[in-house]
N, C-alpha and C. Protein backbone atom coordinates (compact mmCIF):
# COMPACT_ATOMS: atom_id res chain seq x y z
N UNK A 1 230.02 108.08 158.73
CA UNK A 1 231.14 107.32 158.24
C UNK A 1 232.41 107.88 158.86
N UNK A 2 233.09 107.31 159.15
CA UNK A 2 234.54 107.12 159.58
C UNK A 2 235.37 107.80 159.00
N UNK A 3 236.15 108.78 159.56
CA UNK A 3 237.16 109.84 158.14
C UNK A 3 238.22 108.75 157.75
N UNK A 4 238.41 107.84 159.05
CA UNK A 4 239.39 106.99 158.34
C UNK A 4 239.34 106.54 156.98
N UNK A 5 238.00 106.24 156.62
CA UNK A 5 237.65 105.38 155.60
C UNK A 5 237.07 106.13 154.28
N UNK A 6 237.67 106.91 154.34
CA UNK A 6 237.65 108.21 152.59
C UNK A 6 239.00 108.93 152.81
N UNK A 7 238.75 109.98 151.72
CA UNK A 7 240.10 110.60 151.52
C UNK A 7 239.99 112.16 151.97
N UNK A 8 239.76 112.14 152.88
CA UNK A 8 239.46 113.50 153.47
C UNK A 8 240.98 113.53 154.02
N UNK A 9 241.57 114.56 154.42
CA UNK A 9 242.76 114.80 154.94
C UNK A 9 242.66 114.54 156.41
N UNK A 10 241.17 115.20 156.92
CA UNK A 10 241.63 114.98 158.46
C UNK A 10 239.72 115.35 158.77
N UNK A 11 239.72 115.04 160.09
CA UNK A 11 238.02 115.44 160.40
C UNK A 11 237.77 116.84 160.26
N UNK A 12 238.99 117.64 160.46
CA UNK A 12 238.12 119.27 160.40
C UNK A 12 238.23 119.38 158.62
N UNK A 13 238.41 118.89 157.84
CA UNK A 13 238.42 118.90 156.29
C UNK A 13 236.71 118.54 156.25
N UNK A 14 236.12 117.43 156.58
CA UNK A 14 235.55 116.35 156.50
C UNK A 14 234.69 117.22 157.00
N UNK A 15 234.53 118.00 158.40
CA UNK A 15 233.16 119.09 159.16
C UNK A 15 233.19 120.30 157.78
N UNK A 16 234.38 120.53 157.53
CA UNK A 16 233.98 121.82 156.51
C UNK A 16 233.27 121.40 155.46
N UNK A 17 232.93 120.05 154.66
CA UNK A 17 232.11 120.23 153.68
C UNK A 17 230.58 119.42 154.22
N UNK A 18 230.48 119.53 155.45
CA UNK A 18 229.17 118.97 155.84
C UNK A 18 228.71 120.13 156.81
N UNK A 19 228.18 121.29 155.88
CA UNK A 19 227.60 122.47 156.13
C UNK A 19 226.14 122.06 156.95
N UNK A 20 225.77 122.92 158.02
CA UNK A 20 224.62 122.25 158.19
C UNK A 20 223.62 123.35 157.35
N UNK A 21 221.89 122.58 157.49
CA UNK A 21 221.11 123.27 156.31
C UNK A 21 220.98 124.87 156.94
N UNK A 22 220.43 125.77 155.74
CA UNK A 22 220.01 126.81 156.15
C UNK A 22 218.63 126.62 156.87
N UNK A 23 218.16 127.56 158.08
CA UNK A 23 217.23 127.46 158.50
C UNK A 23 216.23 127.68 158.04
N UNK A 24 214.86 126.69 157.75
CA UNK A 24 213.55 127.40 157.08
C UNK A 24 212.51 127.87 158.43
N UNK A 25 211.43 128.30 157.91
CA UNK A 25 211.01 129.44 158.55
C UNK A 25 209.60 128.42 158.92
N UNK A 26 209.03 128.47 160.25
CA UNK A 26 208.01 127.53 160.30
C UNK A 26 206.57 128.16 159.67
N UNK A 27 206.54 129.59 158.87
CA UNK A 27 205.50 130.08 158.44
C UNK A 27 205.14 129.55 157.36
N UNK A 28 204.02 129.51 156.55
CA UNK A 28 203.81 129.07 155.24
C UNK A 28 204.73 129.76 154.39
N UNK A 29 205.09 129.03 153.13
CA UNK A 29 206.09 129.17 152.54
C UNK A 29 205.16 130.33 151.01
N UNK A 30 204.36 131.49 151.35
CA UNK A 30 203.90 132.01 150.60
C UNK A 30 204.75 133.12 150.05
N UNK A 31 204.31 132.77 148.38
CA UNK A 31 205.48 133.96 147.47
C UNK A 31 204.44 134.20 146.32
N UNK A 32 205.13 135.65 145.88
CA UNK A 32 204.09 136.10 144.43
C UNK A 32 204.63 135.53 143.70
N UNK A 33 204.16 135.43 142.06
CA UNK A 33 204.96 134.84 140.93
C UNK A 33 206.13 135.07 141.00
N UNK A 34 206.29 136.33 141.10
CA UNK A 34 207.41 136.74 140.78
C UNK A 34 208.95 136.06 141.73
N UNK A 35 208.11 136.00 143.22
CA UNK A 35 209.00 135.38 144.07
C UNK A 35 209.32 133.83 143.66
N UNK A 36 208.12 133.20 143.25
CA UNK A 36 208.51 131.45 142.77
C UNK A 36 209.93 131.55 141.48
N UNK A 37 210.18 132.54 140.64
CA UNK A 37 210.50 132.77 139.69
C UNK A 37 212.19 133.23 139.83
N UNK A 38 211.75 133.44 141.10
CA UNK A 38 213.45 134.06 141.97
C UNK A 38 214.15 132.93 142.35
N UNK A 39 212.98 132.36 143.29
CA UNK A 39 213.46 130.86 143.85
C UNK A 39 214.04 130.03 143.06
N UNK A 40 212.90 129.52 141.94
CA UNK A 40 214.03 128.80 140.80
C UNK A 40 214.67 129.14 140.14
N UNK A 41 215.05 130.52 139.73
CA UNK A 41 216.73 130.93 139.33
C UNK A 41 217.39 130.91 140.16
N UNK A 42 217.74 131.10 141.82
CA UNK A 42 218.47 130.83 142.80
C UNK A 42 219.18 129.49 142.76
N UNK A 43 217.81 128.64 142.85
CA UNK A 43 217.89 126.61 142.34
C UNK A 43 218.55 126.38 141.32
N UNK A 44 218.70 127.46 140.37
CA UNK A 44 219.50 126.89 139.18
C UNK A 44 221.03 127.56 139.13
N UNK A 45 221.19 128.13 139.91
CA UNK A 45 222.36 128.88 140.19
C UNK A 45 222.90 127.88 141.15
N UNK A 46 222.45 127.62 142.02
CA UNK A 46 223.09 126.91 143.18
C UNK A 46 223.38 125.86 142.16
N UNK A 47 222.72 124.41 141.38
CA UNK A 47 223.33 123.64 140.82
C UNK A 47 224.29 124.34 139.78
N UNK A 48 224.42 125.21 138.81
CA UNK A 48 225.43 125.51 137.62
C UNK A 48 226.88 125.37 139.19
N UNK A 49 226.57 126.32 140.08
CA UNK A 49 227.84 126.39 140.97
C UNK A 49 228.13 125.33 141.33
N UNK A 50 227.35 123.81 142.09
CA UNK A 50 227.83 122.91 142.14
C UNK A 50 228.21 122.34 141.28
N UNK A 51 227.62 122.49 140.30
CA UNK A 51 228.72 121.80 138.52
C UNK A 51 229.98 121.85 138.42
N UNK A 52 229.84 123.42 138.79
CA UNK A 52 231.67 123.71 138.44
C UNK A 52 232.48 123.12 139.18
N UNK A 53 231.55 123.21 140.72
CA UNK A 53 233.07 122.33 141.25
C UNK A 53 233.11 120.89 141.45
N UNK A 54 232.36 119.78 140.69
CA UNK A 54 232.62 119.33 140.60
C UNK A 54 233.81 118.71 138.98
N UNK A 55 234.55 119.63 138.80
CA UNK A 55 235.40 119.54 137.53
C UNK A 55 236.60 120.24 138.44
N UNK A 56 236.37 120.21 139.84
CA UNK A 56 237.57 120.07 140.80
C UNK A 56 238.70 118.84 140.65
N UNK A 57 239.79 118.81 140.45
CA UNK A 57 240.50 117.64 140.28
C UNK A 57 240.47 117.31 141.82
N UNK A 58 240.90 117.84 143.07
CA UNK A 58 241.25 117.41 144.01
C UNK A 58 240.25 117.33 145.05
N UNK A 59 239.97 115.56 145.70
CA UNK A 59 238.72 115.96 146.08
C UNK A 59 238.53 116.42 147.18
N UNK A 60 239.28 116.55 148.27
CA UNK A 60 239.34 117.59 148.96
C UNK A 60 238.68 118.32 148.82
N UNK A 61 239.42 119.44 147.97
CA UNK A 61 239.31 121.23 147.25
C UNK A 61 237.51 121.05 146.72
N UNK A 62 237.89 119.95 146.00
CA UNK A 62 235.82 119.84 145.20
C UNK A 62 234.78 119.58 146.19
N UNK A 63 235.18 118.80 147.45
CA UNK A 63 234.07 119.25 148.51
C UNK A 63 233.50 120.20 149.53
N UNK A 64 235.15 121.38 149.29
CA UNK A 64 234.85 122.13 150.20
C UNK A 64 234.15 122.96 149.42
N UNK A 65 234.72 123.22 147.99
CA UNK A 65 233.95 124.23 146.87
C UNK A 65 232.74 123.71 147.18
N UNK A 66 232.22 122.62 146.97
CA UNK A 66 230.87 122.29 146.66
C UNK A 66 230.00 122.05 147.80
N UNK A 67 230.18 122.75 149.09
CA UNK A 67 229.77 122.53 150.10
C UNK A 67 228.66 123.75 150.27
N UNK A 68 228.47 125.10 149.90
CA UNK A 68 227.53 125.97 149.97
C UNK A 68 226.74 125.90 148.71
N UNK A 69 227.21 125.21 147.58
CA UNK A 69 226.60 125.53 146.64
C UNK A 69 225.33 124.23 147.08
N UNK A 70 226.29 123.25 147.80
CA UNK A 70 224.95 121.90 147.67
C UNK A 70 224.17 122.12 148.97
N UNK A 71 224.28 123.05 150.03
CA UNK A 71 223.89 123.37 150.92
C UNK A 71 222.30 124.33 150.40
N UNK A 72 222.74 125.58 149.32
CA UNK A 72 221.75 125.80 148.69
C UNK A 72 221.08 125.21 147.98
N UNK A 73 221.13 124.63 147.29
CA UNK A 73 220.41 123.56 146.44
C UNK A 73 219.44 122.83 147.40
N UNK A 74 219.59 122.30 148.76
CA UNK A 74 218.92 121.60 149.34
C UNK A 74 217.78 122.55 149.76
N UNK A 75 218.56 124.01 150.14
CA UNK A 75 217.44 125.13 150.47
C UNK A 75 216.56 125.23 149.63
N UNK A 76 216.74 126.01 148.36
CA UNK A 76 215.93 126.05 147.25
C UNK A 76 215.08 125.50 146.88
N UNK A 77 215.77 123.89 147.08
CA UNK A 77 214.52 122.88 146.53
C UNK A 77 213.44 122.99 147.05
N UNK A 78 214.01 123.04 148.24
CA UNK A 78 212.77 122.96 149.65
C UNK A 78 211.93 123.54 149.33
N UNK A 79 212.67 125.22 149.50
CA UNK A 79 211.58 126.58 149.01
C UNK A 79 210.28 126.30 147.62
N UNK A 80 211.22 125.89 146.54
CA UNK A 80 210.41 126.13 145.77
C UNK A 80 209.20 124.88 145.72
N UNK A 81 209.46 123.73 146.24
CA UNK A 81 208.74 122.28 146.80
C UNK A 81 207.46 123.00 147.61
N UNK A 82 207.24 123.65 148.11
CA UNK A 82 206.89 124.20 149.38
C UNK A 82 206.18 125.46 149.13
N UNK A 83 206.38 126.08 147.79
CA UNK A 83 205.77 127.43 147.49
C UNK A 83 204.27 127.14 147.32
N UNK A 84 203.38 128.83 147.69
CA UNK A 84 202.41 128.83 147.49
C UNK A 84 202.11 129.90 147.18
N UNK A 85 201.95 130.10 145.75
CA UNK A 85 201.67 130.58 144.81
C UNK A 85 200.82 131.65 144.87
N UNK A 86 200.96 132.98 145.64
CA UNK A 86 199.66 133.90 145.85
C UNK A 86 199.67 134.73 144.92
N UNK A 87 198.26 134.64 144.14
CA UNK A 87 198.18 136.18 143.02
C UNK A 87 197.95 137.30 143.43
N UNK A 88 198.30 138.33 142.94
CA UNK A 88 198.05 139.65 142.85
C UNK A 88 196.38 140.14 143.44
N UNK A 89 196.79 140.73 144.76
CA UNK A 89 194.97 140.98 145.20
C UNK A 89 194.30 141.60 144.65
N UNK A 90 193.44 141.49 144.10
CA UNK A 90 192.22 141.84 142.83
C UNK A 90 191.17 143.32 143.31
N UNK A 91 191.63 143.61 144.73
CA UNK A 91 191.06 144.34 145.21
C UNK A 91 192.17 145.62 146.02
N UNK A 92 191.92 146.70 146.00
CA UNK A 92 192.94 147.87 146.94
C UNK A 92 192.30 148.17 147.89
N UNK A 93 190.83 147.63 148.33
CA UNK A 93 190.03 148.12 149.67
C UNK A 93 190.86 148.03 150.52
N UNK A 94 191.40 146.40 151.33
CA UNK A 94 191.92 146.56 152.67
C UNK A 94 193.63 145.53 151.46
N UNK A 95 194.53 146.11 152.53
CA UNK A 95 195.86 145.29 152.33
C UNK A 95 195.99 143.63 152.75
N UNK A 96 196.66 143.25 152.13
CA UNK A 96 196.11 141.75 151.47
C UNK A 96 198.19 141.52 150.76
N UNK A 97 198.75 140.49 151.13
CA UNK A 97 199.54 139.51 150.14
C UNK A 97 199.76 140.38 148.92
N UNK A 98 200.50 140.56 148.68
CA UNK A 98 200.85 141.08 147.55
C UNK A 98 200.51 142.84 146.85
N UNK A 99 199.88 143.20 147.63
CA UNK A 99 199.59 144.91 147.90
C UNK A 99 200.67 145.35 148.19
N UNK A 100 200.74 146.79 147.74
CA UNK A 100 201.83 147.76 147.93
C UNK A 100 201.01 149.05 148.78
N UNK A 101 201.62 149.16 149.64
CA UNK A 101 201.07 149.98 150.77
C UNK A 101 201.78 151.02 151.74
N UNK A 102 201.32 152.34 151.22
CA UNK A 102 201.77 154.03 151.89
C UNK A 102 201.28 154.22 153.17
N UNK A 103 202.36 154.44 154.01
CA UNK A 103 201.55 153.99 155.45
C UNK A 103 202.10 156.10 156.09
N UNK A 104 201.72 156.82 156.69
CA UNK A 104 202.43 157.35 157.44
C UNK A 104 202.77 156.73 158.80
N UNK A 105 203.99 157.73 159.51
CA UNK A 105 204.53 156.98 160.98
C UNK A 105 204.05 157.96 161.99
N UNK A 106 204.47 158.27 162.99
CA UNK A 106 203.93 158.92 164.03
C UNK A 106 205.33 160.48 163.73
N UNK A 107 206.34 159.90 163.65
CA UNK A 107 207.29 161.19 163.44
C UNK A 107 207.58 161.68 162.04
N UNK A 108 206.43 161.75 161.32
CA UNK A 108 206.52 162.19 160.15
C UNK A 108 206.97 161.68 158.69
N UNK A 109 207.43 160.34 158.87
CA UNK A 109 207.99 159.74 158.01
C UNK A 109 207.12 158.56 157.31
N UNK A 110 207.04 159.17 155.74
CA UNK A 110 206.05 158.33 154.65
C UNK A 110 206.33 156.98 154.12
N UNK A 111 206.28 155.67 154.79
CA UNK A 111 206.76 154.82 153.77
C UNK A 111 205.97 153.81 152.86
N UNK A 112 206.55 153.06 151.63
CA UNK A 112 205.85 152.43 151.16
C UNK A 112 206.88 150.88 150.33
N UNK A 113 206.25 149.97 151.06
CA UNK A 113 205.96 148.67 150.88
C UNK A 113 205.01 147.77 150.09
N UNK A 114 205.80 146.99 149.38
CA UNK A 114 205.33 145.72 148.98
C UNK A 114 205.23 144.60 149.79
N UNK A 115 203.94 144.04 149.89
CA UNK A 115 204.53 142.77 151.17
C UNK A 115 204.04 141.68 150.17
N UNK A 116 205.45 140.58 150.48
CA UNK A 116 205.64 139.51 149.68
C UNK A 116 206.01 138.66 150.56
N UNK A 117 206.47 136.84 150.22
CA UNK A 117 207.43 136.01 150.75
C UNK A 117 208.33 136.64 151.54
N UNK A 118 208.72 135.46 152.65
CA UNK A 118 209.87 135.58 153.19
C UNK A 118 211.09 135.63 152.42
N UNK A 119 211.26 135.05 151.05
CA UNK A 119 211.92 134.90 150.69
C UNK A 119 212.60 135.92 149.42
N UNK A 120 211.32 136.49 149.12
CA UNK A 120 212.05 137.65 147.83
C UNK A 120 211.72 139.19 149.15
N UNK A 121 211.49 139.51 150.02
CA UNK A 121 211.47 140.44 150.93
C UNK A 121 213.38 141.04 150.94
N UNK A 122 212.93 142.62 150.35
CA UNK A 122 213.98 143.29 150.33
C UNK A 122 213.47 145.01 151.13
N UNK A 123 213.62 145.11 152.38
CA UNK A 123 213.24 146.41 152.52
C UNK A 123 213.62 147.64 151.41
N UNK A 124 215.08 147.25 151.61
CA UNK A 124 215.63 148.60 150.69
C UNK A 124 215.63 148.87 149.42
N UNK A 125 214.78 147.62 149.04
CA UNK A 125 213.78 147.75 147.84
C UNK A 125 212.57 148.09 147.85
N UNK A 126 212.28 148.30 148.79
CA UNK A 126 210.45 148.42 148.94
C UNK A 126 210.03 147.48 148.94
N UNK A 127 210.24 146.18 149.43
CA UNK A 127 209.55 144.97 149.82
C UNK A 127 209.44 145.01 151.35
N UNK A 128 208.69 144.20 151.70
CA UNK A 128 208.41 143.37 153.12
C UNK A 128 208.02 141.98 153.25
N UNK A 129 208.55 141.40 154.16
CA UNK A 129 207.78 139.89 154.30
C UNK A 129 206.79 140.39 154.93
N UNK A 130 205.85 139.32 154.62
CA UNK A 130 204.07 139.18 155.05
C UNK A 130 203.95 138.84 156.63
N UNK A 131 205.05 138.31 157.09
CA UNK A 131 205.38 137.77 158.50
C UNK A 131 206.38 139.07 159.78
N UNK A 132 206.54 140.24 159.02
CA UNK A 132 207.13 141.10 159.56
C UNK A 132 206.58 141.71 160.73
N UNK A 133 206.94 142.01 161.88
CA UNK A 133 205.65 143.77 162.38
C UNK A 133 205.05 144.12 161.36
N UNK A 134 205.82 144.80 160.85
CA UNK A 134 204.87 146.21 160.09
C UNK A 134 203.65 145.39 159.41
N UNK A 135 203.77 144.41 158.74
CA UNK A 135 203.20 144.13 158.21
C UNK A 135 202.35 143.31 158.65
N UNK A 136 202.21 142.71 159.33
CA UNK A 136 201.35 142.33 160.60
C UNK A 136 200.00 143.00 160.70
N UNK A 137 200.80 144.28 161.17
CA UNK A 137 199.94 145.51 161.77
C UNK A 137 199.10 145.66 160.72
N UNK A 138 199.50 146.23 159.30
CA UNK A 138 199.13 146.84 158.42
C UNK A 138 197.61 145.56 157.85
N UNK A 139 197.74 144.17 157.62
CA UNK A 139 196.90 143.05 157.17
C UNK A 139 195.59 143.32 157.52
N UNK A 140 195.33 143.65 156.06
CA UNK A 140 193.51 143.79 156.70
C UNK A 140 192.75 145.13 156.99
N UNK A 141 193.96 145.69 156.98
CA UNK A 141 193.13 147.23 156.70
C UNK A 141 192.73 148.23 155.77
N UNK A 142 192.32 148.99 155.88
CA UNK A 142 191.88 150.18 155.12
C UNK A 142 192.42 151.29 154.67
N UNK A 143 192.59 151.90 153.60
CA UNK A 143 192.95 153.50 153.54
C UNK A 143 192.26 154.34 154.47
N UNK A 144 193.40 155.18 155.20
CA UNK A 144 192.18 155.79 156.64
C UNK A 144 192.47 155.28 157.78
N UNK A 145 192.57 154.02 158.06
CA UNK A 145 192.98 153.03 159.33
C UNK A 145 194.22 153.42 159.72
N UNK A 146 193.98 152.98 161.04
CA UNK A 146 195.79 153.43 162.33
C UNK A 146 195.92 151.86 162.33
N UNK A 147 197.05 151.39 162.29
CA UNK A 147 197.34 150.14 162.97
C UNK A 147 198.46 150.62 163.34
N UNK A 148 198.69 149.54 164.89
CA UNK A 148 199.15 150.51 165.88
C UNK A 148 199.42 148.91 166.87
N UNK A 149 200.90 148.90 167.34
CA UNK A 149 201.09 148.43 168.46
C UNK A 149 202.48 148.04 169.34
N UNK A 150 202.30 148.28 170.46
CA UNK A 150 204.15 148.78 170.84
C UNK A 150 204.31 150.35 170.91
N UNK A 151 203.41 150.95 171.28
CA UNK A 151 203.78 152.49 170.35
C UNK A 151 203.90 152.89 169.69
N UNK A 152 204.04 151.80 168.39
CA UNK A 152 203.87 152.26 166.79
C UNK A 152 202.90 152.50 166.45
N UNK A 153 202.45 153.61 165.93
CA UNK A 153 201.25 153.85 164.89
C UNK A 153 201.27 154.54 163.46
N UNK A 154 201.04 153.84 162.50
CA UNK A 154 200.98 153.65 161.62
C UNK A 154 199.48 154.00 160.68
N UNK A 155 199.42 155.23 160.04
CA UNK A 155 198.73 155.49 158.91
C UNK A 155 198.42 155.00 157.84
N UNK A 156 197.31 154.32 157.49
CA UNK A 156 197.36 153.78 155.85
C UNK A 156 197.16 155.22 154.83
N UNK A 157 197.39 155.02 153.77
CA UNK A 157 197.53 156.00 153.52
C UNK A 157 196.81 155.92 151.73
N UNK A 158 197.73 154.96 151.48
CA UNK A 158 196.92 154.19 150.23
C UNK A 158 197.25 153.22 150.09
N UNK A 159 196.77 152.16 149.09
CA UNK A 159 196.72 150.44 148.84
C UNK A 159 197.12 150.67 147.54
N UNK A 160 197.79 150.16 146.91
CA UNK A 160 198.14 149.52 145.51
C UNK A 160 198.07 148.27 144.90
């Protein structure tokens, strides 16, 4: 549509509230409960925020406010439209979706990960996405096992 033909002030008003989407990820959209549970409080955050601004008097001001909040909302939906629901692996033999896993490194350094969704993945929480390196490497192995590649090698160490 034509900026002429609304009340936008001018076209760069008009580009600022037509955010383009956030990028999704072409991997399966797999998350633990806990991650589906994130997603739709995110979804419900993004709409309360577009609420508010729409109680913008000026509409201008109310589309630019409401331009990330409806930008997320479109994300979210997606995400949570799209989730797949993985439970808790029933087994600690080899690492698996949702395992928490003590790896050593080659220079001495112990770490340990949760690997989850792309989407609730917080390293500096002790998460990982399932789609990472490390975690790559680590899928499918054993306490005892090297996974290893690039020069990385990596110790399992234990499964949780």
């Amino acid at each position: 549509m034509s900026v002429a033909f609304t009340k936008e002030d001018s076209a760069e008003t008009a580009s600022e509230t037509l955010l383009p989407d956030r990028p999704v990820s072409p991997y399966p959209n797999l998350v633990t409960e806990t991650g589906l549970k994130a997603l739709e409080f995110q979804l419900e955050q993004a709409r309360e925020a577009y609420e508010a601004t729409q109680k913008i008097e000026d509409v201008n001001e109310r589309r630019r406010q409401g331009a990330v909040p409806l930008r997320d909302i479109r994300y979210f939906a997606a995400r949570v439209r799209t989730a797949q629901v993985i439970t808790d692996p029933t087994s600690t033999e080899t690492v698996a979706f949702g395992s928490t896993v003590t790896f050593g490194r080659e220079d001495g350094r112990v770490q340990k990960y949760r690997i989850v969704g792309e989407d609730e993945a917080d390293p500096k929480s002790g998460s990982i996405s399932f789609v990472s390196p490390v975690a790559r490497l680590l899928m499918n192995k054993a306490v005892g096992d090297e996974a290893g590649a690039a020069g990385q090698k990596l110790d399992i160490i234990s499964i949780a």
